[in-house]
Protein backbone atom coordinates (compact mmCIF):
# COMPACT_ATOMS: atom_id res chain seq x y z
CA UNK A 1 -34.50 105.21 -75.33
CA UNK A 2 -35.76 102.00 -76.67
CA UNK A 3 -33.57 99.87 -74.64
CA UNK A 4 -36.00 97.19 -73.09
CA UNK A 5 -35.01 93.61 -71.44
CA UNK A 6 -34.25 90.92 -74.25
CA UNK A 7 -37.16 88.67 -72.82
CA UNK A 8 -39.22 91.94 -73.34
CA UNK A 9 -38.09 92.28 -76.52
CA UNK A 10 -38.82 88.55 -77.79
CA UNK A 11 -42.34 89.10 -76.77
CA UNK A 12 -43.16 91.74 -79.56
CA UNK A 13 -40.31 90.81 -82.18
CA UNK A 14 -42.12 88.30 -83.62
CA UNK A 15 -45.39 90.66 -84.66
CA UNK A 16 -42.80 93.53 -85.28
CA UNK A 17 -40.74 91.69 -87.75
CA UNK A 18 -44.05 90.36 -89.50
CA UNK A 19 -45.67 93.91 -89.74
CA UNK A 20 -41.98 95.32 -91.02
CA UNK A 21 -41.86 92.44 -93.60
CA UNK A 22 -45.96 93.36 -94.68
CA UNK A 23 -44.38 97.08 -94.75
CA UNK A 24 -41.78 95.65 -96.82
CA UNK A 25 -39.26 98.81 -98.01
CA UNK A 26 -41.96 100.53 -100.22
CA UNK A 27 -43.85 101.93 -97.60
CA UNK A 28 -44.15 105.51 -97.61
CA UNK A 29 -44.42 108.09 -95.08
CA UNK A 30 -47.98 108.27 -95.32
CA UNK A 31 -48.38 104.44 -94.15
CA UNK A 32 -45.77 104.79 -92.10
CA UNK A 33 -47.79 107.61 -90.12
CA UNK A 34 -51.01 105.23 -90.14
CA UNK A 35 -49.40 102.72 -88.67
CA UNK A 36 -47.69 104.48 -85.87
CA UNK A 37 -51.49 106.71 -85.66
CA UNK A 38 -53.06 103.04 -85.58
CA UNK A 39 -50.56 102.27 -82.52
CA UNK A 40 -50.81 105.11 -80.76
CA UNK A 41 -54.74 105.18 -80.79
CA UNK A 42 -54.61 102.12 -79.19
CA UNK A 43 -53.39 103.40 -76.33
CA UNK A 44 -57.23 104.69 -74.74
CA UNK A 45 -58.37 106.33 -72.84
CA UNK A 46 -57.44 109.87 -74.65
CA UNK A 47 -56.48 111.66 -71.56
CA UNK A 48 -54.06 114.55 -71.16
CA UNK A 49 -51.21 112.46 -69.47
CA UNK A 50 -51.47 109.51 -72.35
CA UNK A 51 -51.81 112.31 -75.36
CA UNK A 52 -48.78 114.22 -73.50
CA UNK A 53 -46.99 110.47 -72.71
CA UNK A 54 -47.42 109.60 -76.46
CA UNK A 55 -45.97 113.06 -77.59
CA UNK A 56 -42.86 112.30 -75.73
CA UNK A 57 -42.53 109.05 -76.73
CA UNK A 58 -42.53 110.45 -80.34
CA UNK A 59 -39.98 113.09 -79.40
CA UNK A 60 -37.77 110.46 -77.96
CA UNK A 61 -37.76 108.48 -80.99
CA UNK A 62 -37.39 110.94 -83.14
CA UNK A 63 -34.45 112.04 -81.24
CA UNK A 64 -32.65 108.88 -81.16
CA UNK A 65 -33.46 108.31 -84.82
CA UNK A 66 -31.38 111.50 -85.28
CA UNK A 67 -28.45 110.25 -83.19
CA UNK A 68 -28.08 106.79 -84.54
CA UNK A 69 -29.02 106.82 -88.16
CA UNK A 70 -29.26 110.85 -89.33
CA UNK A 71 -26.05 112.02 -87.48
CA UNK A 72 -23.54 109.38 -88.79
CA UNK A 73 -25.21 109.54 -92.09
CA UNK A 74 -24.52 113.28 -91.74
CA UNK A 75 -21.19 113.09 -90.78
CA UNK A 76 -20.02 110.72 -93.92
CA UNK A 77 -21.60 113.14 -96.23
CA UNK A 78 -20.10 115.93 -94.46
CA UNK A 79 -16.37 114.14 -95.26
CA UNK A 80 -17.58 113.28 -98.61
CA UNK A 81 -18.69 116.64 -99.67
CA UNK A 82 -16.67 119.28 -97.74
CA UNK A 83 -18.35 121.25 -94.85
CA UNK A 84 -20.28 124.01 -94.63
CA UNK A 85 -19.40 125.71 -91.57
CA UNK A 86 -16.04 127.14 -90.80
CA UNK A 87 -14.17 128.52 -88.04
């Protein structure tokens, strides 16, 4: 979860909001994955535990990426349109 202390989180905000702004809402998935490749290289020395530490990091945002933004967004298109599944 990204849930960090609010004095943690003033300490990258700044250089988070000004790379987000540079991204602007253009940015496509193939910056998007330089960017995150960028910031996870940074991260040295390549060893097993960081690669498999990284990895999960990844899976944990994708994961609550899917919860907070893809599931809701789901569920209003799943009223709009009519569901698939049935009982």
């Amino acid at each position: 979860m990204p849930y960090i202390l609010p004095e943690q989180r003033d300490e990258f905000d700044p250089a988070i909001d000004a790379l987000t702004r540079r991204l602007g809402q253009n940015a496509g998935p193939g910056v998007l994955n330089y960017v995150i490749t960028r910031i996870l290289q940074s991260q040295k020395p390549a060893t097993y535990l960081n690669i498999n530490t990284q990895v999960g990091i990844l899976e944990c945002v994708k994961l609550e990426l899917y919860r907070r933004v893809a599931e809701p967004y789901e569920e209003i298109k799943r009223k709009q349109n009519g569901d698939v599944y049935h009982d």
